[in-house]
C-alpha atoms as a PDB file:
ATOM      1  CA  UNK A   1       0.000   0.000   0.000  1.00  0.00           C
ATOM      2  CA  UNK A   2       1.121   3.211  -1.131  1.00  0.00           C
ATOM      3  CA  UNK A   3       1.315   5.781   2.157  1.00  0.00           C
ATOM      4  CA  UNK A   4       0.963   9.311   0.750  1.00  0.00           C
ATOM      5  CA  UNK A   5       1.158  12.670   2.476  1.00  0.00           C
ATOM      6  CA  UNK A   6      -0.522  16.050   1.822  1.00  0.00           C
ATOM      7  CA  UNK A   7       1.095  18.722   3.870  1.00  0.00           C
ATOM      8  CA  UNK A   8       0.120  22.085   3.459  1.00  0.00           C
ATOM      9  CA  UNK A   9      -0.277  25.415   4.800  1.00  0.00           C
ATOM     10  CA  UNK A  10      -3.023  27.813   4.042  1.00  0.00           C
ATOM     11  CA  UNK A  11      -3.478  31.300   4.727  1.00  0.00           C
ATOM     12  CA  UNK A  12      -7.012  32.082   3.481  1.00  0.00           C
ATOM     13  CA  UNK A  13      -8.053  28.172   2.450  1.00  0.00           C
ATOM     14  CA  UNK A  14      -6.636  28.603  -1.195  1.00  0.00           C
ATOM     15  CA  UNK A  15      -4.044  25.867  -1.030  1.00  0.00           C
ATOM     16  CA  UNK A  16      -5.872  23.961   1.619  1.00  0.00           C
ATOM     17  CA  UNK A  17      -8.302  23.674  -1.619  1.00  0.00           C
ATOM     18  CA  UNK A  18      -5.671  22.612  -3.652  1.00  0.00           C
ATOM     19  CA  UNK A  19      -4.599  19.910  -1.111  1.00  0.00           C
ATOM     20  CA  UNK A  20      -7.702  18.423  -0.798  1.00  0.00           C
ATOM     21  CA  UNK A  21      -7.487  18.053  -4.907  1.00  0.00           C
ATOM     22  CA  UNK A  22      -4.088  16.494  -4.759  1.00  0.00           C
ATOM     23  CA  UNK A  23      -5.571  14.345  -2.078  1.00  0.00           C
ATOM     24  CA  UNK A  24      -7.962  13.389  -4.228  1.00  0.00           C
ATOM     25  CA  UNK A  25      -6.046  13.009  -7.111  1.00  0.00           C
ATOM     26  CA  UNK A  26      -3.218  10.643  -5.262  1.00  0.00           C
ATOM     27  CA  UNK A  27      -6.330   7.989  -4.408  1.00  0.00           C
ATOM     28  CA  UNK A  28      -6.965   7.454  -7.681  1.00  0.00           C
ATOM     29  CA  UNK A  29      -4.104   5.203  -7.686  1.00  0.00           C
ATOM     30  CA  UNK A  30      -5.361   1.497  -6.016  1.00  0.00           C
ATOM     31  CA  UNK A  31      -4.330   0.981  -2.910  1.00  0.00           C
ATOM     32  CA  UNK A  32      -3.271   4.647  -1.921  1.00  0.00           C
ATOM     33  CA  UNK A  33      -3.730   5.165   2.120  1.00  0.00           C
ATOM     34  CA  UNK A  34      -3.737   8.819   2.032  1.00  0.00           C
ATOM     35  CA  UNK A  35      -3.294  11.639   4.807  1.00  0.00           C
ATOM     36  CA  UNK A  36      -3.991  15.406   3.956  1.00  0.00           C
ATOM     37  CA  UNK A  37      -2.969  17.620   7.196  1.00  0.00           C
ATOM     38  CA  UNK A  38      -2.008  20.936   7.834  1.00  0.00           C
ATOM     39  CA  UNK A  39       1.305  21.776   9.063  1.00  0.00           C
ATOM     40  CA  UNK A  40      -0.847  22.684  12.694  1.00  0.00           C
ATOM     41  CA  UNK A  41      -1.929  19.379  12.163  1.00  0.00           C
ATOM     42  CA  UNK A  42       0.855  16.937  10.964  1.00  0.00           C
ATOM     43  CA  UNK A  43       3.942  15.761  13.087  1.00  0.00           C
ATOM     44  CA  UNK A  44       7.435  14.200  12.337  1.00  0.00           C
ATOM     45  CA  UNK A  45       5.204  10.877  12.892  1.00  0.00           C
ATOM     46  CA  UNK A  46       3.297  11.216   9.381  1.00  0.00           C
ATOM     47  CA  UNK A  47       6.325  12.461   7.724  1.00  0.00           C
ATOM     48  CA  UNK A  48       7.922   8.673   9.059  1.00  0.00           C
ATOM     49  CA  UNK A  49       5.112   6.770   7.930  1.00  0.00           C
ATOM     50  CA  UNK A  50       4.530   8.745   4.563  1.00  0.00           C
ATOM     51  CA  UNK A  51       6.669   7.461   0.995  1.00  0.00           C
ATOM     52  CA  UNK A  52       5.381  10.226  -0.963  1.00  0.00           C
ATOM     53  CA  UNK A  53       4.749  14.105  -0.272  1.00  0.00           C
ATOM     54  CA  UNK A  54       3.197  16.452  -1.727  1.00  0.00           C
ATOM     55  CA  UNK A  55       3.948  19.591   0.217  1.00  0.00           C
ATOM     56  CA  UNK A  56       1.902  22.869  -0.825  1.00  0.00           C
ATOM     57  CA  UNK A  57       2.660  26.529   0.911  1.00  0.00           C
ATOM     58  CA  UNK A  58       0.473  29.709  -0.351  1.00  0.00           C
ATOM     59  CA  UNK A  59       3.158  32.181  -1.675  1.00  0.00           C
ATOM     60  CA  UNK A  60       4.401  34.701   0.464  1.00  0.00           C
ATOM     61  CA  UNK A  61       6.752  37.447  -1.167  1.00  0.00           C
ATOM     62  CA  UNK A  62       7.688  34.999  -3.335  1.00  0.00           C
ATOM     63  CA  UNK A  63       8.415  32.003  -1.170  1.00  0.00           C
ATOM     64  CA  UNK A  64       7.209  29.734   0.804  1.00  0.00           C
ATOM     65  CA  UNK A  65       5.616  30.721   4.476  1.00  0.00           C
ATOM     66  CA  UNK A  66       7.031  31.056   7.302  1.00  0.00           C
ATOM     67  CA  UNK A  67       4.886  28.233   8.920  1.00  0.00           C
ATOM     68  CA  UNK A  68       5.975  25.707   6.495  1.00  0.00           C
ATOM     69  CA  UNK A  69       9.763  26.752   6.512  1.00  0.00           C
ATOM     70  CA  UNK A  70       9.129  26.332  10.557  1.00  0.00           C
ATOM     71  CA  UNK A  71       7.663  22.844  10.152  1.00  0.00           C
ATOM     72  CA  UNK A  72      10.133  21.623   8.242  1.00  0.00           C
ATOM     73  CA  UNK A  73      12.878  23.822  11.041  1.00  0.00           C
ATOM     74  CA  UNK A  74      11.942  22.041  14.126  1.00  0.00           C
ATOM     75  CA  UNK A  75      11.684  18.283  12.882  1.00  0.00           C
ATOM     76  CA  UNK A  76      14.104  16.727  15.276  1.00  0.00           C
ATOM     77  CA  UNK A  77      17.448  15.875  14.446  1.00  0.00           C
ATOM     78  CA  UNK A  78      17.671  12.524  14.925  1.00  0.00           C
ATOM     79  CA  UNK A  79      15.025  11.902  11.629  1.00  0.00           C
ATOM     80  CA  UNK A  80      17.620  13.283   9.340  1.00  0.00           C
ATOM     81  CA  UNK A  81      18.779  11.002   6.875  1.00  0.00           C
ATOM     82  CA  UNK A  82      15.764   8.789   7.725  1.00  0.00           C
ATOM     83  CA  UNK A  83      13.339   9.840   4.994  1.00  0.00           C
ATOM     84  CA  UNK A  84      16.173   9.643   1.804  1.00  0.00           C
ATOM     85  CA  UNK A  85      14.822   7.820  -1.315  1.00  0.00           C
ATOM     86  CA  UNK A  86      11.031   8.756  -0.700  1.00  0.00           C
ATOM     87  CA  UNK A  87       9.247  10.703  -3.285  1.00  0.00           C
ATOM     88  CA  UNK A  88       8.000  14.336  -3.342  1.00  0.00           C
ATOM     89  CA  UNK A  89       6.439  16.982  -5.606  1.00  0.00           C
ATOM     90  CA  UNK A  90       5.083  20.879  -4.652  1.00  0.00           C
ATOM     91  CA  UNK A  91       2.127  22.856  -5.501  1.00  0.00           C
ATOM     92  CA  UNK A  92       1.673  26.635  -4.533  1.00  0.00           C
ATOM     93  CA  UNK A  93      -1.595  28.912  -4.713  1.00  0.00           C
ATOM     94  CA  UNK A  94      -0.692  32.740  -4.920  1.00  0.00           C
ATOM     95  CA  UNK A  95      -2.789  36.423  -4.880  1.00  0.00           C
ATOM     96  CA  UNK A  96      -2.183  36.823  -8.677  1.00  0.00           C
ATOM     97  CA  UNK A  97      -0.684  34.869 -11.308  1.00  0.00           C
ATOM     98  CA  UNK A  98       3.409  36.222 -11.727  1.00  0.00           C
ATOM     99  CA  UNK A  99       3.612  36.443  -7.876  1.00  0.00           C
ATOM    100  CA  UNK A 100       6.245  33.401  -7.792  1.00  0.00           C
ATOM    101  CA  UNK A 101       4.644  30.311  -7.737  1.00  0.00           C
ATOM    102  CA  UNK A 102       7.132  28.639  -9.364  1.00  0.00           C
ATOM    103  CA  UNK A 103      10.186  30.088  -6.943  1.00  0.00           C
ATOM    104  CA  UNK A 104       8.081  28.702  -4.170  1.00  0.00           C
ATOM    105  CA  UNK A 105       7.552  25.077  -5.363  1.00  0.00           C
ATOM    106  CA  UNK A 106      11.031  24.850  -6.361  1.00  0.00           C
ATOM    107  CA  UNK A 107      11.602  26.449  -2.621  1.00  0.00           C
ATOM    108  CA  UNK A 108       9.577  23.370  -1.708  1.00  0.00           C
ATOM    109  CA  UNK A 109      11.277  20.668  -3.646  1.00  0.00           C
ATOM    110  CA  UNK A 110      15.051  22.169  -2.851  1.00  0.00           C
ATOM    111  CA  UNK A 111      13.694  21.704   1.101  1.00  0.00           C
ATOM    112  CA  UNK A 112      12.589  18.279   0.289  1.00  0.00           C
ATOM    113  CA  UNK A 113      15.754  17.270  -1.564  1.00  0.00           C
ATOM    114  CA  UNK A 114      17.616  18.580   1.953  1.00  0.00           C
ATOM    115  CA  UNK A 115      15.622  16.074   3.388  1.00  0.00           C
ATOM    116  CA  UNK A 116      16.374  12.961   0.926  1.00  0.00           C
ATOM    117  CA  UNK A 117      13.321  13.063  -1.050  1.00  0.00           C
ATOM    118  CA  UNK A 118      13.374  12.704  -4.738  1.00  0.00           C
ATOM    119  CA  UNK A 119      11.512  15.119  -6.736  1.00  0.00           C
ATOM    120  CA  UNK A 120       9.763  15.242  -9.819  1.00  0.00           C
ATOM    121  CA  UNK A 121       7.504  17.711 -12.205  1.00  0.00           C
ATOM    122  CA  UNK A 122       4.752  16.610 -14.147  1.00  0.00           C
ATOM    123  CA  UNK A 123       5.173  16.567 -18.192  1.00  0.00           C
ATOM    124  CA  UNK A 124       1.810  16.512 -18.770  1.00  0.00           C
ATOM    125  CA  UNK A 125      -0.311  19.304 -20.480  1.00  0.00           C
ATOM    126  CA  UNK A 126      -3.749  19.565 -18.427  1.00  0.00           C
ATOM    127  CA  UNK A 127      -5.252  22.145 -20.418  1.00  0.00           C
ATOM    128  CA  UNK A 128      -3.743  24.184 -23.652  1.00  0.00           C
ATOM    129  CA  UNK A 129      -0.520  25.906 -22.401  1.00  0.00           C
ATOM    130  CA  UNK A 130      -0.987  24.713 -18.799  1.00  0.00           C
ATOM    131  CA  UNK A 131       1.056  22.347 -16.859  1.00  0.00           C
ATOM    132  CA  UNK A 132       2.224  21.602 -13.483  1.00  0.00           C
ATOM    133  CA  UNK A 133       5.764  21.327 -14.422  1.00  0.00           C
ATOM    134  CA  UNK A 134       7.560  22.725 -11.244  1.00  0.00           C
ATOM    135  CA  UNK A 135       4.388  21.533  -9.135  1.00  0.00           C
ATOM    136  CA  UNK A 136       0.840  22.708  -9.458  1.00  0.00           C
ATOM    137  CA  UNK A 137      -0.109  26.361  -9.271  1.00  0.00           C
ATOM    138  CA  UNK A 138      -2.883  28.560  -9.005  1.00  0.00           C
ATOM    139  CA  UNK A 139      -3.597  32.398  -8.784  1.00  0.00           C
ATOM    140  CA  UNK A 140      -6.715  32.628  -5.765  1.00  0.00           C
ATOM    141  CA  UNK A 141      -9.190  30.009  -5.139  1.00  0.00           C
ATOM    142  CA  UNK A 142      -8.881  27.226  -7.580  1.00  0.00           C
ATOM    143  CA  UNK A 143     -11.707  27.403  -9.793  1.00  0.00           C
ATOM    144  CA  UNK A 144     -10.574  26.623 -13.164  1.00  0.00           C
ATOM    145  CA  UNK A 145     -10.926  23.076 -14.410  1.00  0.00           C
ATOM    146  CA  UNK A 146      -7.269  23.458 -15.600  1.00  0.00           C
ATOM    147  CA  UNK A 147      -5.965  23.846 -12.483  1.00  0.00           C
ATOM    148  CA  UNK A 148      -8.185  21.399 -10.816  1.00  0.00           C
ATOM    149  CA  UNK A 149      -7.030  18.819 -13.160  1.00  0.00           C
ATOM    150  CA  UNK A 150      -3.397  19.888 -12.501  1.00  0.00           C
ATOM    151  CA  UNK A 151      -3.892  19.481  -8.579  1.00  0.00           C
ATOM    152  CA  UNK A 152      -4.902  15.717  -9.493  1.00  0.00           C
ATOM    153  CA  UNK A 153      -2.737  15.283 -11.817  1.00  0.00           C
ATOM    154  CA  UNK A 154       0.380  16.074  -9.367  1.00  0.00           C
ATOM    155  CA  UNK A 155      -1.863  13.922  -6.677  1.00  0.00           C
ATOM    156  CA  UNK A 156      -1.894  11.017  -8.792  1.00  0.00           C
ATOM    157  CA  UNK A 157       1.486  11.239 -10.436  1.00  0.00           C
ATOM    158  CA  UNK A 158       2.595  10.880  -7.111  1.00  0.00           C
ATOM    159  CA  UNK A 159       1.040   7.714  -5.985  1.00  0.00           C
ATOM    160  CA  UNK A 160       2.144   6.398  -9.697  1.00  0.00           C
ATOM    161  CA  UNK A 161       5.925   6.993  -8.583  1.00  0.00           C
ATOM    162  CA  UNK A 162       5.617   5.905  -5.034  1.00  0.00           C
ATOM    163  CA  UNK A 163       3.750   2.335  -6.119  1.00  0.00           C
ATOM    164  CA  UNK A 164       6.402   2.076  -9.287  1.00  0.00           C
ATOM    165  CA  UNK A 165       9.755   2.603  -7.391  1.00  0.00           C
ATOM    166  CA  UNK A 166       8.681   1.566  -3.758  1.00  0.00           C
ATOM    167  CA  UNK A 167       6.553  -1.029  -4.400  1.00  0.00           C
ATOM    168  CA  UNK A 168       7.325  -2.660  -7.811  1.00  0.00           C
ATOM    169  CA  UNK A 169       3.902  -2.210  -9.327  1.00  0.00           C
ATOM    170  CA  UNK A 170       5.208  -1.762 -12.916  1.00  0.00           C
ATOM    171  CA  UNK A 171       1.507  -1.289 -14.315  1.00  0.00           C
ATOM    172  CA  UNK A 172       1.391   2.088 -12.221  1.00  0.00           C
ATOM    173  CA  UNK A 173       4.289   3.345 -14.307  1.00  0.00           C
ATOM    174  CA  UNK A 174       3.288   7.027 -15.799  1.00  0.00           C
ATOM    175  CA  UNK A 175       4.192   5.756 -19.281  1.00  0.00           C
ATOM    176  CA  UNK A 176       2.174   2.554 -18.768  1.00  0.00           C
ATOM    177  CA  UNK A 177      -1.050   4.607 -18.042  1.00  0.00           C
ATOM    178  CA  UNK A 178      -4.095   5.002 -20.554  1.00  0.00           C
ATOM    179  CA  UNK A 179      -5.341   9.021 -19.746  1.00  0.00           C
ATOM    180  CA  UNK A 180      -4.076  11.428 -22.719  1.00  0.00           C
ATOM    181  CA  UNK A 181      -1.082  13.000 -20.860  1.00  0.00           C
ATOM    182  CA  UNK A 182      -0.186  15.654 -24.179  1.00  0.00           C
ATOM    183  CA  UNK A 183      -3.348  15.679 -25.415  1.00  0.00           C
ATOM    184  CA  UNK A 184      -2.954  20.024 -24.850  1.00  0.00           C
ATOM    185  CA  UNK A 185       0.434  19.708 -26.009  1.00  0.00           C
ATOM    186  CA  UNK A 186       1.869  22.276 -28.780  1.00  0.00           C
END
């Protein structure tokens, strides 16, 4: 069984939204067991039992917020080196598009590779000129279909990973599956 985390903050619910879409997205995989908390909510515990994350901070100035750079500050020492080899992507909601989404989910993913994870972007083209390469983004609430789709699609790309490499389940392989991953593309 795939063991998949969703940790997020949220400053006004936007990217709590887009959690519960990645959440959503990552059980579309069988046998996904997964755990959307906020960063009040989570401890070190769910970071040990997840082998995925998808970690999602609103953007602040153009990074990621302070509560999720403080979650990530005070995990206790002894867990480093203990999480190496597990999987992780990032997704960001901001005020307006242009306000550094992208800086904050690579913010995300360069805090995750401190950790040991091993990152990935999504290829895919959700809509026509729209993917979630760096992670999944949004400007506000998301609304869109486009950017719904691109919350599942990071959601489910991660379980994909996670039951490929940690649990040998070839068939889960992104190349292997039968949704139109480029059908937007060009």
């Amino acid at each position: 069984m795939s063991k998949i985390l969703v940790l997020f903050h949220s400053n006004d619910g936007n990217t709590g939204k887009m959690a519960q879409l990645v959440a959503e997205g990552a059980k579309q995989i069988d046998g996904a067991d997964v755990r959307c908390l906020s960063v009040d909510e989570a401890t070190y515990e769910d970071l040990n039992w997840c082998d995925g994350i998808a970690v999602g901070s609103p953007t602040n100035y153009g990074t990621v917020s302070h509560q999720m750079k403080m979650w990530w500050d005070k995990l206790p020492a002894e867990g480093w080196g203990k999480n190496d080899g597990k999987i992780g992507c990032a997704f960001s909601s901001a005020g307006a598009w242009g306000g550094g989404h992208e800086l904050t989910c690579m913010t995300l993913l360069t805090i995750l590779m401190n950790y040991g994870f091993l990152t990935f972007g999504v290829t895919d083209y959700v809509d026509k000129q729209f993917s979630p390469h760096y992670g999944s983004i949004c400007a506000g609430e998301p609304r869109e279909e486009k950017v719904k789709e691109s919350c599942r699609r990071l959601g489910r790309r991660l379980s994909e990973w996670v039951s490929t490499l940690h649990h040998g389940n070839k068939h889960h392989h992104p190349l292997k599956q039968d949704y139109d991953r480029f059908k937007y593309l060009g």
